[in-house]
C-alpha atoms as a PDB file:
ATOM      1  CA  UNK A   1     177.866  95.498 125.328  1.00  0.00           C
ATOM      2  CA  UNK A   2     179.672  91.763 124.841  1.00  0.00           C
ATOM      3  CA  UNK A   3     177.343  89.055 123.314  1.00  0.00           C
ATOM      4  CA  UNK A   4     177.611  87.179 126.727  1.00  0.00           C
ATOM      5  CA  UNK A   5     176.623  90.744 128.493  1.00  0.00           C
ATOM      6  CA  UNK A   6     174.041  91.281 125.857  1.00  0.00           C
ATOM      7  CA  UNK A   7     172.503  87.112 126.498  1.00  0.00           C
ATOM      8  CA  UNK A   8     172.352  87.606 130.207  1.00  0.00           C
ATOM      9  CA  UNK A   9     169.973  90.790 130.039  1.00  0.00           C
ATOM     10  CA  UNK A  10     167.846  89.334 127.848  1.00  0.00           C
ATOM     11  CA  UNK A  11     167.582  85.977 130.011  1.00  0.00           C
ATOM     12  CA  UNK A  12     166.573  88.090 132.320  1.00  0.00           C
ATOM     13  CA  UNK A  13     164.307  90.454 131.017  1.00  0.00           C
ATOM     14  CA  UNK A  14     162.413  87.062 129.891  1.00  0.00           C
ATOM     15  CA  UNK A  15     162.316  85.525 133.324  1.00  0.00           C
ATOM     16  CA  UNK A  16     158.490  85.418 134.696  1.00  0.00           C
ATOM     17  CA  UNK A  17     157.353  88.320 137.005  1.00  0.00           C
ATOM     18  CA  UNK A  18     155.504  87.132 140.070  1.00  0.00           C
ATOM     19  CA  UNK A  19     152.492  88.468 140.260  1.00  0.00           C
ATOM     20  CA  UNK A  20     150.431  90.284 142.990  1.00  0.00           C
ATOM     21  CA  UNK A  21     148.516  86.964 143.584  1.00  0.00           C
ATOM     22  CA  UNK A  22     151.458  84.725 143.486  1.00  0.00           C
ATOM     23  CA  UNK A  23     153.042  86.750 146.112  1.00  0.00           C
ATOM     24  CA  UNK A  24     150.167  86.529 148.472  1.00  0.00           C
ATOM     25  CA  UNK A  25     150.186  82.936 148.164  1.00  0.00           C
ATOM     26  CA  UNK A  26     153.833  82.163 149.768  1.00  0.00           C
ATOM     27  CA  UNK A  27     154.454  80.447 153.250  1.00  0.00           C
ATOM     28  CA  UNK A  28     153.445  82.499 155.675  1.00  0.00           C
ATOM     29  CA  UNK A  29     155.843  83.255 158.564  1.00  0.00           C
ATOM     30  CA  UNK A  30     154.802  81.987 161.845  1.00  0.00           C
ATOM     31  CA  UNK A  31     158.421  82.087 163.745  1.00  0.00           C
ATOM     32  CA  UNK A  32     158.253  83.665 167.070  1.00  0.00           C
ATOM     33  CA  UNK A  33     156.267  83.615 170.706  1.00  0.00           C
ATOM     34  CA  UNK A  34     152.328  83.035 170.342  1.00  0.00           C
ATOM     35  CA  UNK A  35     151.004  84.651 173.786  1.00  0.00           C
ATOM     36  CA  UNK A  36     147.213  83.313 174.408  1.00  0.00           C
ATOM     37  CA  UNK A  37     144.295  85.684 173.446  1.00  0.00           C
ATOM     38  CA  UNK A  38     141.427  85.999 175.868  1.00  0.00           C
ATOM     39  CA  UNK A  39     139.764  88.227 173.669  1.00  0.00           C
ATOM     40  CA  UNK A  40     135.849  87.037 173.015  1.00  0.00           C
ATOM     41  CA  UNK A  41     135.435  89.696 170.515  1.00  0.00           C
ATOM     42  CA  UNK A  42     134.449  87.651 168.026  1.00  0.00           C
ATOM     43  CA  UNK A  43     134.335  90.590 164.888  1.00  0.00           C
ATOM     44  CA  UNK A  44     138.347  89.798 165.063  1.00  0.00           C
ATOM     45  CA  UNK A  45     137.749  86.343 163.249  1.00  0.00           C
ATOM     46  CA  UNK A  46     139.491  85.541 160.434  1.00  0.00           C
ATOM     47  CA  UNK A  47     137.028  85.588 157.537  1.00  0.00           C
ATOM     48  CA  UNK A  48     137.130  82.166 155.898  1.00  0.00           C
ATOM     49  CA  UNK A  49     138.114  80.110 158.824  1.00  0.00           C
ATOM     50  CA  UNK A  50     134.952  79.038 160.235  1.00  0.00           C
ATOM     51  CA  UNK A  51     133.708  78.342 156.738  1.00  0.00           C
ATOM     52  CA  UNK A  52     136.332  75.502 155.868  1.00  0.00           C
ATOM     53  CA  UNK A  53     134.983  73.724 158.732  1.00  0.00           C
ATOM     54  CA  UNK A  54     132.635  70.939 158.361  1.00  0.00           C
ATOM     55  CA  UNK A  55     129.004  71.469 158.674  1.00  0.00           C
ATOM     56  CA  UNK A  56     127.950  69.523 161.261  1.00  0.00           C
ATOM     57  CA  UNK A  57     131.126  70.440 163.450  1.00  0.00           C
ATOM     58  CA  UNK A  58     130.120  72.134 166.989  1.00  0.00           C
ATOM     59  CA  UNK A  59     132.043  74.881 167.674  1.00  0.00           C
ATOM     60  CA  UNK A  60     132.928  74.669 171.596  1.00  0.00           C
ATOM     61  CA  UNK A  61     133.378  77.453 173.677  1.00  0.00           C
ATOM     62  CA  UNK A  62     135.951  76.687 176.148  1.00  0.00           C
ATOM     63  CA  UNK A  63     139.177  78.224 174.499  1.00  0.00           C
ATOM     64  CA  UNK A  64     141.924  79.790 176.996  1.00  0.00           C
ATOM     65  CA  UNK A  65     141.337  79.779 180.849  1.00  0.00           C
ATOM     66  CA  UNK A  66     137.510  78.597 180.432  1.00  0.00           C
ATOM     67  CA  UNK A  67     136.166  75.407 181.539  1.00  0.00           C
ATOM     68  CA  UNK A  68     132.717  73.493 181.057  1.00  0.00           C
ATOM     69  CA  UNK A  69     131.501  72.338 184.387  1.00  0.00           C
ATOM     70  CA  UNK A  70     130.397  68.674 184.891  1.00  0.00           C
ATOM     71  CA  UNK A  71     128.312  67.581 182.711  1.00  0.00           C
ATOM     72  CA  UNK A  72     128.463  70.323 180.394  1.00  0.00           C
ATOM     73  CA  UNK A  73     130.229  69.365 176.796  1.00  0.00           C
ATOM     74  CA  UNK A  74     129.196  72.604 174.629  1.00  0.00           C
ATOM     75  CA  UNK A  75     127.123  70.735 172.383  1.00  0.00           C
ATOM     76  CA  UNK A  76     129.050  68.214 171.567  1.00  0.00           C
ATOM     77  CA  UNK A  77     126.296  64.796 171.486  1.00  0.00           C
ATOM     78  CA  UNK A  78     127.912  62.157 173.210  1.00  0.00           C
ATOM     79  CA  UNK A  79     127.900  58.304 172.954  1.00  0.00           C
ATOM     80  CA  UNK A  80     125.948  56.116 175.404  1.00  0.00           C
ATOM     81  CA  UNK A  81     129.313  54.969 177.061  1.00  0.00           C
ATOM     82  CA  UNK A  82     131.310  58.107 176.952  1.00  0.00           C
ATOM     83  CA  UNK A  83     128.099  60.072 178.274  1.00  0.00           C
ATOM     84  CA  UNK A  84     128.476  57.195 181.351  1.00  0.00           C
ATOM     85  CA  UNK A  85     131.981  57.712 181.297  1.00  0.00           C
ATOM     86  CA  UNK A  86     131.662  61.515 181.856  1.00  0.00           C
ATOM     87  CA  UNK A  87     129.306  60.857 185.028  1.00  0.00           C
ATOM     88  CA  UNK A  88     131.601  59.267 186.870  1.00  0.00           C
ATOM     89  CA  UNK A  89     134.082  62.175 186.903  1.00  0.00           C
ATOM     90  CA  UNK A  90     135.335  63.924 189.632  1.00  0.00           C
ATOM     91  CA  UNK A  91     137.326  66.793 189.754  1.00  0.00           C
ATOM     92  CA  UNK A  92     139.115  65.405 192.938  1.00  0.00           C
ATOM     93  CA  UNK A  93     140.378  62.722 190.964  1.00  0.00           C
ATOM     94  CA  UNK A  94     142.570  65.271 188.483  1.00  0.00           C
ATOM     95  CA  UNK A  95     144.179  66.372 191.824  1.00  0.00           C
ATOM     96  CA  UNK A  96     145.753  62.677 192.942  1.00  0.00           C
ATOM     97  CA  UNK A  97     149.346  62.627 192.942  1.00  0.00           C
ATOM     98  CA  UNK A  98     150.046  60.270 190.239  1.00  0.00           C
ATOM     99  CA  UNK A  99     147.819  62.321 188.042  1.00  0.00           C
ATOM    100  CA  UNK A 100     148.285  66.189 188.577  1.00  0.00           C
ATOM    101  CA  UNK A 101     151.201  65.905 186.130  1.00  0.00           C
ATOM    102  CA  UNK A 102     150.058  63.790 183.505  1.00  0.00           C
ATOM    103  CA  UNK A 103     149.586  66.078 180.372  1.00  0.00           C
ATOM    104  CA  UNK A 104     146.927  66.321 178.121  1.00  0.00           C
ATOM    105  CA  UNK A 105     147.064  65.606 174.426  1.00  0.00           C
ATOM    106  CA  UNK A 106     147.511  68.018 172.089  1.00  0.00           C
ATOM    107  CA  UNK A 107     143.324  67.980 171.792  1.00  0.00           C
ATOM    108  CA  UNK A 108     142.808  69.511 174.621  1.00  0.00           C
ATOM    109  CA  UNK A 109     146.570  71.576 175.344  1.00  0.00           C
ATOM    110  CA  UNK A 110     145.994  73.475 171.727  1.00  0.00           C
ATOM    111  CA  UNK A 111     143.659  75.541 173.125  1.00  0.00           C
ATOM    112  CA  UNK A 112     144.810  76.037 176.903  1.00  0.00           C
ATOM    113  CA  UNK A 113     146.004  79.624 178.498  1.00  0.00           C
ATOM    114  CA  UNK A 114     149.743  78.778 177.768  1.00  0.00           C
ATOM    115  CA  UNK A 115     152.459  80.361 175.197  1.00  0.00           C
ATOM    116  CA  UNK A 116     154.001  78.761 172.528  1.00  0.00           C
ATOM    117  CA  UNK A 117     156.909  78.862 169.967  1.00  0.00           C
ATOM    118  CA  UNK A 118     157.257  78.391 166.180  1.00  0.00           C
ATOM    119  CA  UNK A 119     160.248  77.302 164.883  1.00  0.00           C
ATOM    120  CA  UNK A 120     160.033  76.819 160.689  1.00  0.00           C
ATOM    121  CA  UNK A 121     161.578  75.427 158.362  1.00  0.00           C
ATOM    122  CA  UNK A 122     160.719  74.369 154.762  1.00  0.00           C
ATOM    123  CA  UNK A 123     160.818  70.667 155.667  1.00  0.00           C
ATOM    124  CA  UNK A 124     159.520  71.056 159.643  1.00  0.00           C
ATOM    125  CA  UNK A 125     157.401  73.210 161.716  1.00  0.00           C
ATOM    126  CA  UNK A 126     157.901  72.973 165.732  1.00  0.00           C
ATOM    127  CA  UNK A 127     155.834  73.712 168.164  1.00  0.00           C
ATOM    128  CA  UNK A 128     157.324  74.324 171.132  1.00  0.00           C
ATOM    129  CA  UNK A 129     154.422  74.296 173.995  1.00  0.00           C
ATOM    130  CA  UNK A 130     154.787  75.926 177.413  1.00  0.00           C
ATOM    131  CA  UNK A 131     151.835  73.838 178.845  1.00  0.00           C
ATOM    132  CA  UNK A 132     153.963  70.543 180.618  1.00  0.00           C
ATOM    133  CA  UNK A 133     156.905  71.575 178.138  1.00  0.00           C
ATOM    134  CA  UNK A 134     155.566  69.462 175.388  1.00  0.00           C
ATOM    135  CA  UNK A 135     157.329  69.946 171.743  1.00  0.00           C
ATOM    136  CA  UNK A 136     155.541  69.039 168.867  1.00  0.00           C
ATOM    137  CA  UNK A 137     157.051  68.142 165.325  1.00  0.00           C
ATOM    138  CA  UNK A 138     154.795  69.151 162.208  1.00  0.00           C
ATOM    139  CA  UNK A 139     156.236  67.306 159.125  1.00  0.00           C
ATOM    140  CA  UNK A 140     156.056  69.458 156.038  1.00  0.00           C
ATOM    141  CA  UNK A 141     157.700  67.056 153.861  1.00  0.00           C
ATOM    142  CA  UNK A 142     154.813  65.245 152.599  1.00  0.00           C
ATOM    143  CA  UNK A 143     155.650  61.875 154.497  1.00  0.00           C
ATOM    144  CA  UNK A 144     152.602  59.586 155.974  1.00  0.00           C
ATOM    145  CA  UNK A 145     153.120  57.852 159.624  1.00  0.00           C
ATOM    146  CA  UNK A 146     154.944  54.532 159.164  1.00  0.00           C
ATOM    147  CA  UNK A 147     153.248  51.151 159.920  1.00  0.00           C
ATOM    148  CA  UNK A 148     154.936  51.057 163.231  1.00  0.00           C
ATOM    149  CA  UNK A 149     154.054  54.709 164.666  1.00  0.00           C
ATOM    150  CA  UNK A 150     153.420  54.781 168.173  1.00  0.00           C
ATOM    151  CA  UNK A 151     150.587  56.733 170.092  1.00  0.00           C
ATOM    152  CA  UNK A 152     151.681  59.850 172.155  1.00  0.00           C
ATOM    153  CA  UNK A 153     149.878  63.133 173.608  1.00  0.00           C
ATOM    154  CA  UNK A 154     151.033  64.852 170.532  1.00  0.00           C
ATOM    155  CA  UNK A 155     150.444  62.158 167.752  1.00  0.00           C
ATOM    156  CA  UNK A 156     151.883  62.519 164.448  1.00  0.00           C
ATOM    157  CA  UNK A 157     151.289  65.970 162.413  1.00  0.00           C
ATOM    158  CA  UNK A 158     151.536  66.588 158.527  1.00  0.00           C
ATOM    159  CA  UNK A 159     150.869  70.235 157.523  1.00  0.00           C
ATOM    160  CA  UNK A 160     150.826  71.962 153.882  1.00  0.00           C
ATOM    161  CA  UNK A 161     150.573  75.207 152.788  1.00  0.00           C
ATOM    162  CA  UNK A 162     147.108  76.332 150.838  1.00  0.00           C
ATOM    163  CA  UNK A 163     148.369  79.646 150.222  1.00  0.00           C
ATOM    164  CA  UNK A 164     149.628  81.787 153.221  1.00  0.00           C
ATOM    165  CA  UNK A 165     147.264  79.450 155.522  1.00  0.00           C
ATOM    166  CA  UNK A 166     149.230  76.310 156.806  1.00  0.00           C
ATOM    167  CA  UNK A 167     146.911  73.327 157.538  1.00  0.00           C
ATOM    168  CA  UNK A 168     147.724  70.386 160.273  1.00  0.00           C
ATOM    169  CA  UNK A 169     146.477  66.753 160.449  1.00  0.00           C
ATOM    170  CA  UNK A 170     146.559  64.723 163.208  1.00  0.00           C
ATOM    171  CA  UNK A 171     146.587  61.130 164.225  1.00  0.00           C
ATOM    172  CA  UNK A 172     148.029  58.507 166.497  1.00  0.00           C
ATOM    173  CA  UNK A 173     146.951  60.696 169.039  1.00  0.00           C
ATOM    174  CA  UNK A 174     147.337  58.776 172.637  1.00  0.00           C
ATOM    175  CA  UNK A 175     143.474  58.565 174.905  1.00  0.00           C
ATOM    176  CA  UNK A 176     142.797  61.546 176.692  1.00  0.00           C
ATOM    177  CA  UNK A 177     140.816  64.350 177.537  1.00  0.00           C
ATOM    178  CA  UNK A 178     138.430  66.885 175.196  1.00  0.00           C
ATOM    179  CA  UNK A 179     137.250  68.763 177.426  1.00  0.00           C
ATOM    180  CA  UNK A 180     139.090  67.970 181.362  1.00  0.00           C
ATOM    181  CA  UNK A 181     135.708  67.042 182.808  1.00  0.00           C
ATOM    182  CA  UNK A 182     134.846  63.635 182.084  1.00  0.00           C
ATOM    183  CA  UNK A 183     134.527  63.667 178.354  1.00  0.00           C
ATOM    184  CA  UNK A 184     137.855  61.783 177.042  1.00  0.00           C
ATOM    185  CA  UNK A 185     138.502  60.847 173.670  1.00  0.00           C
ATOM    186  CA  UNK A 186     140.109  57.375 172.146  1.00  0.00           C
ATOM    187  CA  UNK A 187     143.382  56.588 170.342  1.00  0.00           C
ATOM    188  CA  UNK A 188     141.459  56.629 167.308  1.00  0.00           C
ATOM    189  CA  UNK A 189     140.739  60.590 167.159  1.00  0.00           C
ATOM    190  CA  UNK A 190     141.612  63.138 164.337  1.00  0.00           C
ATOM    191  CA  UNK A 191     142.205  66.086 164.545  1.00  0.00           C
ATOM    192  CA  UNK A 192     142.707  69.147 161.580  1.00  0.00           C
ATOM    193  CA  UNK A 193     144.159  72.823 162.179  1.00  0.00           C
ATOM    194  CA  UNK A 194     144.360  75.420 160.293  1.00  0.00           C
ATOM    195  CA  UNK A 195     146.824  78.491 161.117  1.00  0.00           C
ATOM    196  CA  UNK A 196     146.796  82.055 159.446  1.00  0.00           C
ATOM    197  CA  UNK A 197     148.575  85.111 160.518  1.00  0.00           C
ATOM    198  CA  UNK A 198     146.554  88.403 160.420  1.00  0.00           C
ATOM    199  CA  UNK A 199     146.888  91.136 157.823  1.00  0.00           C
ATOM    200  CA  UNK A 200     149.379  93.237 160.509  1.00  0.00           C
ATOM    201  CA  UNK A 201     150.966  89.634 161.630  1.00  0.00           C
ATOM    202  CA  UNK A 202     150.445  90.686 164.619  1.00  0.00           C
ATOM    203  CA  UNK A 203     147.581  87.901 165.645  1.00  0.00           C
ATOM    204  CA  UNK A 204     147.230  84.288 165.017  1.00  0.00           C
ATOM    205  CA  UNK A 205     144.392  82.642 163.886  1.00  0.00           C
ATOM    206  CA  UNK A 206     143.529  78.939 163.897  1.00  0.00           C
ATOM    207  CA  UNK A 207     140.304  76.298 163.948  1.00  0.00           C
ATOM    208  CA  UNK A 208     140.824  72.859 165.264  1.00  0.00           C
ATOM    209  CA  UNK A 209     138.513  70.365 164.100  1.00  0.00           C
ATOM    210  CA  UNK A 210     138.314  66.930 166.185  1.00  0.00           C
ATOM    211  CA  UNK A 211     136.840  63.906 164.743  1.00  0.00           C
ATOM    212  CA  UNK A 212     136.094  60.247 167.295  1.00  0.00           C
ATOM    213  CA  UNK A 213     133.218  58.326 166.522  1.00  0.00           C
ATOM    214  CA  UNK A 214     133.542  56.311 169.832  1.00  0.00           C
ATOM    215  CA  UNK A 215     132.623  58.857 172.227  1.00  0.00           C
ATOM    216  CA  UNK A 216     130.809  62.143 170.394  1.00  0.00           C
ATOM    217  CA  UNK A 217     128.346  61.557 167.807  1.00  0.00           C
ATOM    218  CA  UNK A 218     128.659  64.920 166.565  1.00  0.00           C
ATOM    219  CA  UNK A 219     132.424  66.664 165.048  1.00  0.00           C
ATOM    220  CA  UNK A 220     134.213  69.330 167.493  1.00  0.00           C
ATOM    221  CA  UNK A 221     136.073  72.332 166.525  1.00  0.00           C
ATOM    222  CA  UNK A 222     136.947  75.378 168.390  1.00  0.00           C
ATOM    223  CA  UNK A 223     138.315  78.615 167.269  1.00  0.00           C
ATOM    224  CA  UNK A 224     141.448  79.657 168.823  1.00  0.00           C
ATOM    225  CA  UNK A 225     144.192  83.213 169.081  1.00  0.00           C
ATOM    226  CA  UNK A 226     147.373  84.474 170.176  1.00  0.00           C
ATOM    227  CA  UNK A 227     148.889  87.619 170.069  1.00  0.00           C
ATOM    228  CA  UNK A 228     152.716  88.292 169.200  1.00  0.00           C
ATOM    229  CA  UNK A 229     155.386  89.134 171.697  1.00  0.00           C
ATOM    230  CA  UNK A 230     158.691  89.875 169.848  1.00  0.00           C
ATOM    231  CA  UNK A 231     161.338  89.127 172.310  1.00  0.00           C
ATOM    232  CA  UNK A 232     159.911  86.701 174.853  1.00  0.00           C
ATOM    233  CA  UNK A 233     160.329  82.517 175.126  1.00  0.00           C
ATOM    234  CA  UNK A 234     158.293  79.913 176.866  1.00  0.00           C
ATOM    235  CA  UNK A 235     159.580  79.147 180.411  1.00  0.00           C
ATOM    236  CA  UNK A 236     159.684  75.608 181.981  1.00  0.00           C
ATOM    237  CA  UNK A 237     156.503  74.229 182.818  1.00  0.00           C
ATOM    238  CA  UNK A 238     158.115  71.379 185.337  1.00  0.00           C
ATOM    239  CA  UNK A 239     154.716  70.201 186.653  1.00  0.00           C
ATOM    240  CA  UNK A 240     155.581  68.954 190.396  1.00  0.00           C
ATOM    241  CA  UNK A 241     153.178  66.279 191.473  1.00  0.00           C
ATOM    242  CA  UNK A 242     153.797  67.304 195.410  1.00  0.00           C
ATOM    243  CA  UNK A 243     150.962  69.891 194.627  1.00  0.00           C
ATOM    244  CA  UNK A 244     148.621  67.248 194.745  1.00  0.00           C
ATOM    245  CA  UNK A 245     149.731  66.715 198.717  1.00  0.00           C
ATOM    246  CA  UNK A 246     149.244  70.326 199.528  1.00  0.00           C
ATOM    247  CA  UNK A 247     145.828  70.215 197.734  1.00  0.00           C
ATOM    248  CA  UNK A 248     144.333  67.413 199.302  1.00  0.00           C
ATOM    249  CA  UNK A 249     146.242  68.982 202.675  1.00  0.00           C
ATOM    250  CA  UNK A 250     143.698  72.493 201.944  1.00  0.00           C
ATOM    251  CA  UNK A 251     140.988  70.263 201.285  1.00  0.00           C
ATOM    252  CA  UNK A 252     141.036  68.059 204.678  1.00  0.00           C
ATOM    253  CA  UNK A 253     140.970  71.622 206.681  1.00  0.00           C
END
């Protein structure tokens, strides 16, 4: 064996050997369709989720096609003025024609009975929504919003990695809706994810924990799945506000 044959093998013979933890720690991979679980099993839950949460969050019950009727808010303890603001709501109104195709933010859409993509990166995670065909960037660079960010129904997302679990924050998230019967948050509300693939990767596993002082005196969260399905995409949602004219149409009969 050469000298320069003989240097290499021992450079690599000293190189560090990942261990068993180390290895469980990478990224995990999230890349592919996310179908909506209406499982209510709840022995599936990822142990550890529910924990990270904070301990006055109220974990709402509304996740996939469920909805809270009028004046029910799963808990949640509402202000004075958003509890009045929740009173006047009508379910009529959602079905106007200049509001049948205005989309949610991401609050309230996480959680609905629509599909979703993951495209990853190192630098970016995308979520590509079904619900109103809404994309949303998750920044994994490290970066803050910039002075000038502007409010939108997806806001601005940073994630990091703690371990194989990837976690989200929110902000500059536009007014809208927590729970799409009267109860709507503010442009100041937070909101914190976190994502983590089962053992099999064959389920995903998240908790999203909402945070607006102005209308609930009491934190949010909800805990939220989706199954894999290798081989499928998210098809056009292409909301088409004549709806609302056939609905009201129905009603008047």
């Amino acid at each position: 064996m050469t000298k320069a044959l003989f240097a290499a093998a021992a450079l690599l013979i000293a190189l560090p050997v990942p261990t068993p933890a180390q290895a469980q720690d990478a990224p995990a991979d999230f890349t592919g369709f996310w179908g909506p679980d209406f499982t209510t099993d709840t022995s599936i839950r990822m142990p550890g989720l529910l924990e990270q949460l904070p301990d006055d969050a109220v974990l709402i019950e509304d996740v996939g096609a469920a909805e809270f009727p009028r004046g029910e808010f799963g808990g949640l303890v509402l202000t004075a003025e958003a509890a009045a603001h929740a009173a006047t709501w009508n379910a009529e109104q959602e079905m106007t024609i200049n509001r049948v195709c205005l989309p949610p933010s991401i609050v309230y859409a996480v959680q609905g009975p629509f599909p979703f993509e993951v495209f990853q990166t190192p630098e970016l995670v995308v979520f590509k929504y079904e619900y109103f065909d809404q994309v949303r960037l998750i920044f994994m660079d490290g970066r803050s919003a910039p002075d000038n960010q502007p409010h939108s129904k997806m806001g601005f997302s940073v994630g990091r990695w703690e371990g194989p679990e990837l976690v989200v924050e929110t902000s500059h998230i536009s007014a809208s809706t927590i729970t799409n019967n009267g109860l709507d948050h503010t442009d100041g509300i937070t909101m914190v994810e976190r994502y983590r693939l089962s053992d099999d990767g064959t389920r995903l596993h998240a908790t999203q924990w909402f945070s607006d002082s102005a209308v609930i005196e009491t934190d949010g969260a909800r805990y939220i799945t989706w199954t894999n399905r290798p081989g499928e995409h998210v098809y056009p949602y292409e909301c088409d506000p004549s709806f609302a004219l056939e609905y009201a149409q129905v009603g008047s009969e």
